[in-house]
PDB file of N, CA and C in Angstrom:
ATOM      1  N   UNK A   1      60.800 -27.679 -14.462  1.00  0.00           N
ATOM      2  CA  UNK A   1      60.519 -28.379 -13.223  1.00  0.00           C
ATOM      3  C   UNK A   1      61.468 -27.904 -12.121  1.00  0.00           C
ATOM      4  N   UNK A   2      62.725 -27.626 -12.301  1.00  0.00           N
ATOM      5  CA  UNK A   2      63.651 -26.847 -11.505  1.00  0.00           C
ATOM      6  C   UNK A   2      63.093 -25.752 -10.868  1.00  0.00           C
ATOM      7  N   UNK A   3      62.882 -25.167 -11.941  1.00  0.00           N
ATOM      8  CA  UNK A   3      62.496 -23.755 -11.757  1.00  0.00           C
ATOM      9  C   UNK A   3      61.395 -23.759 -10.805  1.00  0.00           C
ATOM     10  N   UNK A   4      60.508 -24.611 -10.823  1.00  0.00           N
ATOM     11  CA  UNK A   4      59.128 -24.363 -10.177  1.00  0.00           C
ATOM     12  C   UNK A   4      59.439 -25.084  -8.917  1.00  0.00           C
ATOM     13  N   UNK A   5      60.599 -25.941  -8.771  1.00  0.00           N
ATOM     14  CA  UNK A   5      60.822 -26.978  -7.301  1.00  0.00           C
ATOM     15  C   UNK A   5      61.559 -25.803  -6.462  1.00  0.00           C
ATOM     16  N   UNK A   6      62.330 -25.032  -7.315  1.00  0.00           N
ATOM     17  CA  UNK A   6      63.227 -23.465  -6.431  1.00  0.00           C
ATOM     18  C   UNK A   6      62.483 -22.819  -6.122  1.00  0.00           C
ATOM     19  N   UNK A   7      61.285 -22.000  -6.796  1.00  0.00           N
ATOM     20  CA  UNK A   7      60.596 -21.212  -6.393  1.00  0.00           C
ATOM     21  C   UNK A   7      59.400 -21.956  -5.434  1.00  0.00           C
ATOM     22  N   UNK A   8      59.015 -23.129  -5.124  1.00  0.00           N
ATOM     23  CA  UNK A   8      58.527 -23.531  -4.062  1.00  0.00           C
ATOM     24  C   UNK A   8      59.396 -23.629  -2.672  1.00  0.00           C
ATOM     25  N   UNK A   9      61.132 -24.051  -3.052  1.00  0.00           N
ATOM     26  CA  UNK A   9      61.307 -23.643  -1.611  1.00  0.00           C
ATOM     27  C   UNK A   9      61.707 -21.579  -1.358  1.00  0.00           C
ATOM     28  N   UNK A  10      62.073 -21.501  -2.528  1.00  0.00           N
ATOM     29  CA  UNK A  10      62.194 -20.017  -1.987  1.00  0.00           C
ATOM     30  C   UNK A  10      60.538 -19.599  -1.345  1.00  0.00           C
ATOM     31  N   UNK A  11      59.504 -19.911  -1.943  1.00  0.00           N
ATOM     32  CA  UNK A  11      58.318 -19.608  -1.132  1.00  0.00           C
ATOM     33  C   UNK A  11      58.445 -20.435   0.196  1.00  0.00           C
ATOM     34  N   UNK A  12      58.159 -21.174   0.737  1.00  0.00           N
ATOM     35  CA  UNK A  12      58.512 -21.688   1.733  1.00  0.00           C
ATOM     36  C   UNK A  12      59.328 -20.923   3.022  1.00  0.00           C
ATOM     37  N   UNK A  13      60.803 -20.411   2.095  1.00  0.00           N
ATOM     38  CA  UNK A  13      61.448 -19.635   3.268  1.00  0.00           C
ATOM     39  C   UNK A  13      60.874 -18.190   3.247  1.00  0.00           C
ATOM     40  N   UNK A  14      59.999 -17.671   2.231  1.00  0.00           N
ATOM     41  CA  UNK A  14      59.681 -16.188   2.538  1.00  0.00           C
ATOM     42  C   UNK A  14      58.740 -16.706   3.215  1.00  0.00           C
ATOM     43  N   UNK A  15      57.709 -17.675   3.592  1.00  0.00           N
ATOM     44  CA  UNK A  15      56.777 -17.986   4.372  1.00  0.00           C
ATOM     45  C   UNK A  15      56.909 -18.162   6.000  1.00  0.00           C
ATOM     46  N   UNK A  16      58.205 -18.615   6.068  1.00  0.00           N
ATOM     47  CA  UNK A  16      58.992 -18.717   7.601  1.00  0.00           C
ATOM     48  C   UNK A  16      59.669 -17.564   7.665  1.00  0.00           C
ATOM     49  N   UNK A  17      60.296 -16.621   7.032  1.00  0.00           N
ATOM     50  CA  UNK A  17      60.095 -15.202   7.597  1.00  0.00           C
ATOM     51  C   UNK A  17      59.044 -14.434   7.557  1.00  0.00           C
ATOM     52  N   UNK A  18      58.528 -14.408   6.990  1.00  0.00           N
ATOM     53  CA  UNK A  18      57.383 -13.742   7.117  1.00  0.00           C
ATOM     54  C   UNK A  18      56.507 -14.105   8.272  1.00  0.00           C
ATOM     55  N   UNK A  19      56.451 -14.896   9.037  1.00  0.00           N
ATOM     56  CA  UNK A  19      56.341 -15.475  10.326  1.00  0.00           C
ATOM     57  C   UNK A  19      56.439 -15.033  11.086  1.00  0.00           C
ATOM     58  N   UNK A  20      58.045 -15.449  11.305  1.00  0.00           N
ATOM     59  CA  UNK A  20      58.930 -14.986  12.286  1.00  0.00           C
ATOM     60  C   UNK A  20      58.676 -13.153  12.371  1.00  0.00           C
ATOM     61  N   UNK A  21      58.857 -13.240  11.220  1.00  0.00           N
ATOM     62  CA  UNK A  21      58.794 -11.363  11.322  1.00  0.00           C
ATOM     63  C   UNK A  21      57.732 -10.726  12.125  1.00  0.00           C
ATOM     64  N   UNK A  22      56.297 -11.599  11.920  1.00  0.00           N
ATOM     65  CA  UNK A  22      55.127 -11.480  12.227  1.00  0.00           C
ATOM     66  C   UNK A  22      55.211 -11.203  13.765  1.00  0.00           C
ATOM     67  N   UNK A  23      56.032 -12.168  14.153  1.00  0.00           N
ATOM     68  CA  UNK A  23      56.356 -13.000  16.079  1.00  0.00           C
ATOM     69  C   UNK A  23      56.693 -11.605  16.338  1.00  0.00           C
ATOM     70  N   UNK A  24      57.492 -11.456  15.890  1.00  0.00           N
ATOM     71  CA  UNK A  24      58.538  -9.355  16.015  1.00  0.00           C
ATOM     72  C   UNK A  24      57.316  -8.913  16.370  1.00  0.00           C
ATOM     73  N   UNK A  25      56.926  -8.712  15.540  1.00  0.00           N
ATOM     74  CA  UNK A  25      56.342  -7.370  15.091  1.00  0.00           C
ATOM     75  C   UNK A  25      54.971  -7.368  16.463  1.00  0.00           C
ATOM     76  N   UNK A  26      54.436  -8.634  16.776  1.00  0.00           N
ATOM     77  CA  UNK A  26      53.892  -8.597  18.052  1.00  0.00           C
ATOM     78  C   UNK A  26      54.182  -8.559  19.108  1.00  0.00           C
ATOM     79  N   UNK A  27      55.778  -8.965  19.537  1.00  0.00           N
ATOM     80  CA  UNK A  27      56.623  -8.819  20.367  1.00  0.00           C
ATOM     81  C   UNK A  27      56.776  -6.920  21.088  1.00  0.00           C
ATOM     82  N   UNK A  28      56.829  -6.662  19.059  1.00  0.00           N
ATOM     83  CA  UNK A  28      57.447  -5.040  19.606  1.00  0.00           C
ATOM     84  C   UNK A  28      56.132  -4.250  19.686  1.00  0.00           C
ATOM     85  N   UNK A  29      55.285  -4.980  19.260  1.00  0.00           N
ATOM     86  CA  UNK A  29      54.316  -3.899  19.478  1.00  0.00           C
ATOM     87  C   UNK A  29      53.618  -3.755  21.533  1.00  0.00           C
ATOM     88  N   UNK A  30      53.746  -5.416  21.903  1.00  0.00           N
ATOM     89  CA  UNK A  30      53.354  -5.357  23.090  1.00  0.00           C
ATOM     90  C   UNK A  30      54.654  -4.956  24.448  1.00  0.00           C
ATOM     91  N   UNK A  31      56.071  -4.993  23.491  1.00  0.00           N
ATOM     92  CA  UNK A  31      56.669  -4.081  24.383  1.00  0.00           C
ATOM     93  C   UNK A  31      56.411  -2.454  24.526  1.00  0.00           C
ATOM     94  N   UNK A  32      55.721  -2.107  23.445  1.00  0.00           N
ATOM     95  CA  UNK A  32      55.315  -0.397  23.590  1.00  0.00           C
ATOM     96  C   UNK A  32      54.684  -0.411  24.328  1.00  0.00           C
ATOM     97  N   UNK A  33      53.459  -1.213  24.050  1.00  0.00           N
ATOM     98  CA  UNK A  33      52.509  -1.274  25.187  1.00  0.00           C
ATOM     99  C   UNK A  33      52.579  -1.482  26.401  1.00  0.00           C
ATOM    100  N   UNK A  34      53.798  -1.785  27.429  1.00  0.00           N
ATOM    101  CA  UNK A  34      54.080  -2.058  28.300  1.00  0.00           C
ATOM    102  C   UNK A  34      55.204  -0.918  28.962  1.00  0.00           C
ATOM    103  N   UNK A  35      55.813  -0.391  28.301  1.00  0.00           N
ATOM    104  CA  UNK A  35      56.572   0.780  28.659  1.00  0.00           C
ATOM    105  C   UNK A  35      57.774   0.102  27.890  1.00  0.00           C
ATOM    106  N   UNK A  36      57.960  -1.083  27.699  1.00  0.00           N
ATOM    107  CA  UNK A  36      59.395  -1.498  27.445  1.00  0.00           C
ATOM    108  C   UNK A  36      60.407  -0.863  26.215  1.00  0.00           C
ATOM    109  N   UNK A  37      59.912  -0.455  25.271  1.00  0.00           N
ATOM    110  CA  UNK A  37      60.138   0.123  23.850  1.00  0.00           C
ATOM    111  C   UNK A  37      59.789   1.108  23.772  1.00  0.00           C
ATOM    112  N   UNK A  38      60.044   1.898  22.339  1.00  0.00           N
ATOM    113  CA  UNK A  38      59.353   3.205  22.259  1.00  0.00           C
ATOM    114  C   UNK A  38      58.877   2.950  20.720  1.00  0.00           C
ATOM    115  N   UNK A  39      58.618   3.731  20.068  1.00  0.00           N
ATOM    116  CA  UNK A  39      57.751   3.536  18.713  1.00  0.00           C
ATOM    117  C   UNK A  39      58.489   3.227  17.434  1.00  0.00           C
ATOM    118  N   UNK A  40      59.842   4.251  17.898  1.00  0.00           N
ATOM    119  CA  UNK A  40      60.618   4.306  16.729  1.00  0.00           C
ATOM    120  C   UNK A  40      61.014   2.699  16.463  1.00  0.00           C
ATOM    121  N   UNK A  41      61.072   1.819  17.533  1.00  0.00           N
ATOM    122  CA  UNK A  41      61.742   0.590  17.475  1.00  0.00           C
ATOM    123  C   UNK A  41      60.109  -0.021  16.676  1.00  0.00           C
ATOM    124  N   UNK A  42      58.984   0.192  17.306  1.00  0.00           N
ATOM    125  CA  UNK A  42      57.550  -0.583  16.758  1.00  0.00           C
ATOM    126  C   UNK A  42      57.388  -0.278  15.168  1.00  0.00           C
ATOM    127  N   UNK A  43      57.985   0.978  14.686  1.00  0.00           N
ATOM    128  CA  UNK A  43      58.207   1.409  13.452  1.00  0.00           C
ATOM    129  C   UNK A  43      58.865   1.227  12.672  1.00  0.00           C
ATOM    130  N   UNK A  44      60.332   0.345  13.059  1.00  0.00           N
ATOM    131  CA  UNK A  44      60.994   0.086  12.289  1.00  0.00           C
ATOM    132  C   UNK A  44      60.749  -1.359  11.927  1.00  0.00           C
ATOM    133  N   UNK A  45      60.375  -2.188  13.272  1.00  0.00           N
ATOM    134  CA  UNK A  45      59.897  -3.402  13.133  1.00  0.00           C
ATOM    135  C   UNK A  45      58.320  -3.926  12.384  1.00  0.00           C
ATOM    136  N   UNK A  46      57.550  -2.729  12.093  1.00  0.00           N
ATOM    137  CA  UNK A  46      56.349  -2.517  10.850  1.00  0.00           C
ATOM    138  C   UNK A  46      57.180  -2.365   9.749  1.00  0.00           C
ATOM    139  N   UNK A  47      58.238  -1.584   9.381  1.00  0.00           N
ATOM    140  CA  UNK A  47      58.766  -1.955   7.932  1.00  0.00           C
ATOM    141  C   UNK A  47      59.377  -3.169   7.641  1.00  0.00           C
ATOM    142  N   UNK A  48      60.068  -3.723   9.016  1.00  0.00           N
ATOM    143  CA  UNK A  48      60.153  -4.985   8.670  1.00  0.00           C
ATOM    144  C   UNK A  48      59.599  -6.337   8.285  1.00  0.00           C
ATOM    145  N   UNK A  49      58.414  -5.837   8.781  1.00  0.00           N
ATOM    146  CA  UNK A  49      57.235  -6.628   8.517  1.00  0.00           C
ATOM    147  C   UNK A  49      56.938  -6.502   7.501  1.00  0.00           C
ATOM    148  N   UNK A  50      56.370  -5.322   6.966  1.00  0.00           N
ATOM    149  CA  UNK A  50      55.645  -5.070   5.189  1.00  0.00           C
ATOM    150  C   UNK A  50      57.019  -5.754   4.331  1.00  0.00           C
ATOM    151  N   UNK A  51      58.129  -5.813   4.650  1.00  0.00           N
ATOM    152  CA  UNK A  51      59.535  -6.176   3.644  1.00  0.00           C
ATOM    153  C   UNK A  51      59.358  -7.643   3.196  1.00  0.00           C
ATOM    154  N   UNK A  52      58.894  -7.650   4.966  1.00  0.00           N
ATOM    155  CA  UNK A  52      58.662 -10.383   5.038  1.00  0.00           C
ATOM    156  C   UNK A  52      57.241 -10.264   3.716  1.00  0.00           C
ATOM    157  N   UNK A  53      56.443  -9.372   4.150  1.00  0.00           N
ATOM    158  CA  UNK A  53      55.030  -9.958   3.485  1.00  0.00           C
ATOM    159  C   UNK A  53      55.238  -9.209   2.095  1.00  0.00           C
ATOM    160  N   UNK A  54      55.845  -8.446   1.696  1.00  0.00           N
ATOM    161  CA  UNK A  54      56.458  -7.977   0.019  1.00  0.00           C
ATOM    162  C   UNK A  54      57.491  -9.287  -0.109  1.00  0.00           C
ATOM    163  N   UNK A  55      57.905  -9.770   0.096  1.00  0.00           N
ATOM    164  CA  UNK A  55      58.778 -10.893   0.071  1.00  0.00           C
ATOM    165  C   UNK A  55      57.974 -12.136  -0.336  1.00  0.00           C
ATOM    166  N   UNK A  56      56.979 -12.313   0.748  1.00  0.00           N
ATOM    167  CA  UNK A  56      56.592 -13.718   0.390  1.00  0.00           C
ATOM    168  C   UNK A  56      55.486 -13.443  -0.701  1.00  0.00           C
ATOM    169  N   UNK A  57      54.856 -12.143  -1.193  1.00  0.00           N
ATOM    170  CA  UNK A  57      53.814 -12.095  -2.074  1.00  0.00           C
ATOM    171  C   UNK A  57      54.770 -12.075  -3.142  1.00  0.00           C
ATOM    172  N   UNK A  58      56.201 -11.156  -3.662  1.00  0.00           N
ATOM    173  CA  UNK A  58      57.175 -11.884  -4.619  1.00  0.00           C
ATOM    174  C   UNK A  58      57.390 -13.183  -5.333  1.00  0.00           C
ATOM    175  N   UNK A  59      57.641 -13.674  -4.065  1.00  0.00           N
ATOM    176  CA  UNK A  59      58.093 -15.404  -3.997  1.00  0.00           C
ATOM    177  C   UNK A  59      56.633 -16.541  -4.226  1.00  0.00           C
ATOM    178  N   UNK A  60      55.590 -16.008  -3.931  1.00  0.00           N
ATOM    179  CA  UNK A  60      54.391 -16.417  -4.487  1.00  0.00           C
ATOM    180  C   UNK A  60      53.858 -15.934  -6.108  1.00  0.00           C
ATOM    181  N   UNK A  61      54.474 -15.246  -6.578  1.00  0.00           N
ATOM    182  CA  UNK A  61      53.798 -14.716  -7.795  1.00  0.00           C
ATOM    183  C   UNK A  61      55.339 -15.370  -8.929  1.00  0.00           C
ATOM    184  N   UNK A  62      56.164 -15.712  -8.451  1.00  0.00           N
ATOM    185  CA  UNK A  62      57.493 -16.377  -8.828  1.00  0.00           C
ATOM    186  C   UNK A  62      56.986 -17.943  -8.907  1.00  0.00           C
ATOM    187  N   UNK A  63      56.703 -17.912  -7.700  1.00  0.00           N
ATOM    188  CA  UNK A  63      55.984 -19.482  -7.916  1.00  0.00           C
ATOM    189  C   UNK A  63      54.619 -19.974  -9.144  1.00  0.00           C
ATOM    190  N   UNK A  64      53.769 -18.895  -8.709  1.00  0.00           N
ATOM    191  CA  UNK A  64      53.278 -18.888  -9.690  1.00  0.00           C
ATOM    192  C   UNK A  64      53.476 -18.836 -11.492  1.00  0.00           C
ATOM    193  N   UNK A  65      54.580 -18.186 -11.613  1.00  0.00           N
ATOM    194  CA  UNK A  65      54.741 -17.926 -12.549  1.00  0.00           C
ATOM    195  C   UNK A  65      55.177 -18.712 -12.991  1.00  0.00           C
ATOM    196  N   UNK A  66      56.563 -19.883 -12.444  1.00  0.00           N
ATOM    197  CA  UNK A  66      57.203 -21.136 -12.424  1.00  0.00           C
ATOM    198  C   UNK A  66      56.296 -21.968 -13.122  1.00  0.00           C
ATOM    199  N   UNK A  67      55.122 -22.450 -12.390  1.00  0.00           N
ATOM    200  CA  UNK A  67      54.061 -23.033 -12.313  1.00  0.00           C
ATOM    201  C   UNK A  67      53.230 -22.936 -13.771  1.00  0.00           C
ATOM    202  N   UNK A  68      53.048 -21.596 -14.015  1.00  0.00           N
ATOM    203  CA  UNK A  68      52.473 -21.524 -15.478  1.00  0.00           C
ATOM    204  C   UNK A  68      53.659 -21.818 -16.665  1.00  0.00           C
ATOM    205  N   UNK A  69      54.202 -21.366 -16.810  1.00  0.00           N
ATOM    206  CA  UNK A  69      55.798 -22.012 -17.472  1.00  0.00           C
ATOM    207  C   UNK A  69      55.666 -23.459 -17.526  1.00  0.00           C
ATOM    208  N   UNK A  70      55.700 -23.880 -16.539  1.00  0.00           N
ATOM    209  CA  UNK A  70      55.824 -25.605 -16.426  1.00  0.00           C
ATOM    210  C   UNK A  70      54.663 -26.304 -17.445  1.00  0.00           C
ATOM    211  N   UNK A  71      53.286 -25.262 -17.051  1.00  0.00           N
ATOM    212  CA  UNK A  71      52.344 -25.894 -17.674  1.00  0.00           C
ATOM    213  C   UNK A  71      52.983 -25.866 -19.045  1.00  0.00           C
ATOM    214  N   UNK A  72      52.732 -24.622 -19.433  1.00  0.00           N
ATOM    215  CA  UNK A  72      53.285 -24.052 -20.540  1.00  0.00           C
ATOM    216  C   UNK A  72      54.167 -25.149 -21.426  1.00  0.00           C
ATOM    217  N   UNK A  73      55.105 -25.662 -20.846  1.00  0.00           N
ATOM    218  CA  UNK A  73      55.900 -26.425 -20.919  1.00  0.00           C
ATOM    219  C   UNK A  73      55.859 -28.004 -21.886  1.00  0.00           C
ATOM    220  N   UNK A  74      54.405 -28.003 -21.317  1.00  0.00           N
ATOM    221  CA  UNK A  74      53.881 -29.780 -21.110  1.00  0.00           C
ATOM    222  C   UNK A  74      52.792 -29.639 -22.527  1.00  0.00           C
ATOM    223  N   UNK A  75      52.119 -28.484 -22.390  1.00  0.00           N
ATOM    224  CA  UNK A  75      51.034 -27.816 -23.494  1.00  0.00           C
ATOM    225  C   UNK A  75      49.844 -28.446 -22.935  1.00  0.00           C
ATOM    226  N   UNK A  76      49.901 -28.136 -21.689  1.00  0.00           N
ATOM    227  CA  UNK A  76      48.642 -28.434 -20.548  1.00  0.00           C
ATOM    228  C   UNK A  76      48.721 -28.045 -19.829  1.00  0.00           C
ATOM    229  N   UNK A  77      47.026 -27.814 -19.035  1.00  0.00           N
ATOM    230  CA  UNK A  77      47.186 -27.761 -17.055  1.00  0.00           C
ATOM    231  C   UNK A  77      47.521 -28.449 -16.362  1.00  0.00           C
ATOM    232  N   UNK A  78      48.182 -28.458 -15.444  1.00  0.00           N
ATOM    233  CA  UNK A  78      48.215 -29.690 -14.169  1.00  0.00           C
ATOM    234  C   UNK A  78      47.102 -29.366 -13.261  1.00  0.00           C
ATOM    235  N   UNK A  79      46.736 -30.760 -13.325  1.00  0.00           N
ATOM    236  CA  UNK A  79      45.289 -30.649 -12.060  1.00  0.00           C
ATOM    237  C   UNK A  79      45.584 -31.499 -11.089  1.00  0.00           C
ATOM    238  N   UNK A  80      45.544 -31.179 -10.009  1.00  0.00           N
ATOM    239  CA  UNK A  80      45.845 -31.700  -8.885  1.00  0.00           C
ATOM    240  C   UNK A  80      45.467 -33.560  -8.857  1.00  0.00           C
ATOM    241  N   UNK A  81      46.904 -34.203  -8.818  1.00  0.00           N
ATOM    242  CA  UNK A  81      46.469 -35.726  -8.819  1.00  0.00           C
ATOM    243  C   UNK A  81      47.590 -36.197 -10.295  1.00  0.00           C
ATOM    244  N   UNK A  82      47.296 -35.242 -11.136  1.00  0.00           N
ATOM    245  CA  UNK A  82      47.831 -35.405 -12.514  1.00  0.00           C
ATOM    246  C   UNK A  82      49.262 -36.174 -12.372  1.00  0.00           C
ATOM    247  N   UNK A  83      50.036 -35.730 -11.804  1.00  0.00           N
ATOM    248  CA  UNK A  83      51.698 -35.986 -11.651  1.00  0.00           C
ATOM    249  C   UNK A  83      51.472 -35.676 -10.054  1.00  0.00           C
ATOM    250  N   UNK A  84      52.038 -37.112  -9.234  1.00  0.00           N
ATOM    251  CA  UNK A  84      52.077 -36.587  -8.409  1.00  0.00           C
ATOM    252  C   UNK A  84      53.439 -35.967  -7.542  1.00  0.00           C
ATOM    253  N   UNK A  85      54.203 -35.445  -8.254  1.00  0.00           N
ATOM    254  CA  UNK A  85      55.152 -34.477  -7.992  1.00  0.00           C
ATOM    255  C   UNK A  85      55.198 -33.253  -7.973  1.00  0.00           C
ATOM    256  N   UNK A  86      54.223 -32.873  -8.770  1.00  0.00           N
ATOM    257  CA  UNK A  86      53.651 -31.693  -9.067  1.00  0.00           C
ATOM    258  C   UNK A  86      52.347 -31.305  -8.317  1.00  0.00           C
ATOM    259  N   UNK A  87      51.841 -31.827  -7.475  1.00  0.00           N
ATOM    260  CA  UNK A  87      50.598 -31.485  -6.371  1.00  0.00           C
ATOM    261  C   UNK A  87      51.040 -30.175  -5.760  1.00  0.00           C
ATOM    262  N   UNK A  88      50.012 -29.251  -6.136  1.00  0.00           N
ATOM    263  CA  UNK A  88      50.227 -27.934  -5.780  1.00  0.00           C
ATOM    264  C   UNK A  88      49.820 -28.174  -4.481  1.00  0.00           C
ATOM    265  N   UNK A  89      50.942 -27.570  -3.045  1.00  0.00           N
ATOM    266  CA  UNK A  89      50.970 -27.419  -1.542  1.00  0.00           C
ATOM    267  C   UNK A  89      49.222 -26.751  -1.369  1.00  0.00           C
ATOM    268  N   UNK A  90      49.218 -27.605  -0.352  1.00  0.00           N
ATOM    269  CA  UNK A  90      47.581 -26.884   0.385  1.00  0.00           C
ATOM    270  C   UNK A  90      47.495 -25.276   0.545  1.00  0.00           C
ATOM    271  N   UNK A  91      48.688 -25.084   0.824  1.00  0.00           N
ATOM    272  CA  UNK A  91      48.709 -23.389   1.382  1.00  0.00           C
ATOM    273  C   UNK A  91      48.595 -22.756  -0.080  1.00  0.00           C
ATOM    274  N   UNK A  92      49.583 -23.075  -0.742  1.00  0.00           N
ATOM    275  CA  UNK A  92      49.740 -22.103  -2.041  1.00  0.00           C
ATOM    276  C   UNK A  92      48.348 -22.468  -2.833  1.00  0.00           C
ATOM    277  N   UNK A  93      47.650 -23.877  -2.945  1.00  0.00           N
ATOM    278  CA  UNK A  93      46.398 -24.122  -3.213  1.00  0.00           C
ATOM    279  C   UNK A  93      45.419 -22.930  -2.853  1.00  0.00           C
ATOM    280  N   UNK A  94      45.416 -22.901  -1.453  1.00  0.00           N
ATOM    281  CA  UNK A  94      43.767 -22.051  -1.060  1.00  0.00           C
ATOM    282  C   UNK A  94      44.604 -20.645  -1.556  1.00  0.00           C
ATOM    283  N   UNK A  95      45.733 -20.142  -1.488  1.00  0.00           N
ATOM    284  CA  UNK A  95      46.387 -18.633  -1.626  1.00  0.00           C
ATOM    285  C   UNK A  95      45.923 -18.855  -2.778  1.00  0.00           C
ATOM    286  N   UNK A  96      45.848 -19.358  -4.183  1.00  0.00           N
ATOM    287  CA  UNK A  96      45.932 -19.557  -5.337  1.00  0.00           C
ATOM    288  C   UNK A  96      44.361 -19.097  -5.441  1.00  0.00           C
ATOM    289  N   UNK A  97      43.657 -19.976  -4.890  1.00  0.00           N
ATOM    290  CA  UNK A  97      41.923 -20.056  -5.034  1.00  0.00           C
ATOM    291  C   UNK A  97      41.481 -18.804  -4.579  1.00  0.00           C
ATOM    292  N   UNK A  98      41.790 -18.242  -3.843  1.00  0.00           N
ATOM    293  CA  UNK A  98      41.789 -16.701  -2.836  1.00  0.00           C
ATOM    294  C   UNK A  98      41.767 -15.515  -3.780  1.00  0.00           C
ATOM    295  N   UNK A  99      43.375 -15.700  -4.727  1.00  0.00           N
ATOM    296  CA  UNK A  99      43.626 -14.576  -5.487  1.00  0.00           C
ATOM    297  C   UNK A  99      42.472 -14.741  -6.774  1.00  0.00           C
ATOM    298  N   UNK A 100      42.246 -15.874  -7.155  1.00  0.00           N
ATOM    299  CA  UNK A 100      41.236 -16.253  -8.415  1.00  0.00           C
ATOM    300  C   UNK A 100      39.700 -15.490  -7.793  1.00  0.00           C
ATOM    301  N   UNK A 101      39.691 -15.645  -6.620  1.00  0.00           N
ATOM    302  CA  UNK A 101      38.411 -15.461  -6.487  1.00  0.00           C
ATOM    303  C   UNK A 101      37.856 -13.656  -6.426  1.00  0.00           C
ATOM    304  N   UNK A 102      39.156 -13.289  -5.952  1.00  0.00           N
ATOM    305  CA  UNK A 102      39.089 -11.560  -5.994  1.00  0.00           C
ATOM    306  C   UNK A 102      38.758 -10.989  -7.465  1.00  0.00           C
TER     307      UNK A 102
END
């Protein structure tokens, strides 16, 4: 249960950088576009970007993994409602339903 309450906030904070990074990365791209920057800066701020979103897909598959463990744990699924401490977040919900569905 630790394990899976850490790796929900570590997801959480790769989710707010990965954000923020996002904000950058539109920032620097519409300073190129304006004369303000040059590329090398729009280029470095795209690796910074792919680093937030390798980060938070990490920290999501950590969570996940937490998550199966836990089940693992109990020698059951948790279904949403079951424990309600354990209610899988709306976001990581539909991300969850998303990856199942690919």
């Amino acid at each position: 249960l630790t394990r899976y309450r850490g790796a929900l906030g570590a997801l959480e904070a790769a989710r707010t950088a990965a954000e923020l990074q996002a904000k950058r990365l539109g920032q620097a791209t519409r300073a190129v576009a304006v004369g303000e920057s040059d590329t090398v800066v729009l280029a470095q701020t795209q690796l910074q970007d792919l680093s937030a979103q390798q980060g938070l897909i990490d920290s999501l598959t950590n969570a996940q993994t937490a998550l199966g463990t836990l089940e693992d744990s109990i020698q059951r699924p948790l279904d949403d409602g079951d424990i309600g401490s354990f209610t899988f977040p709306a976001a990581l919900r539909d991300a969850r339903q998303a990856a199942n569905q690919s």
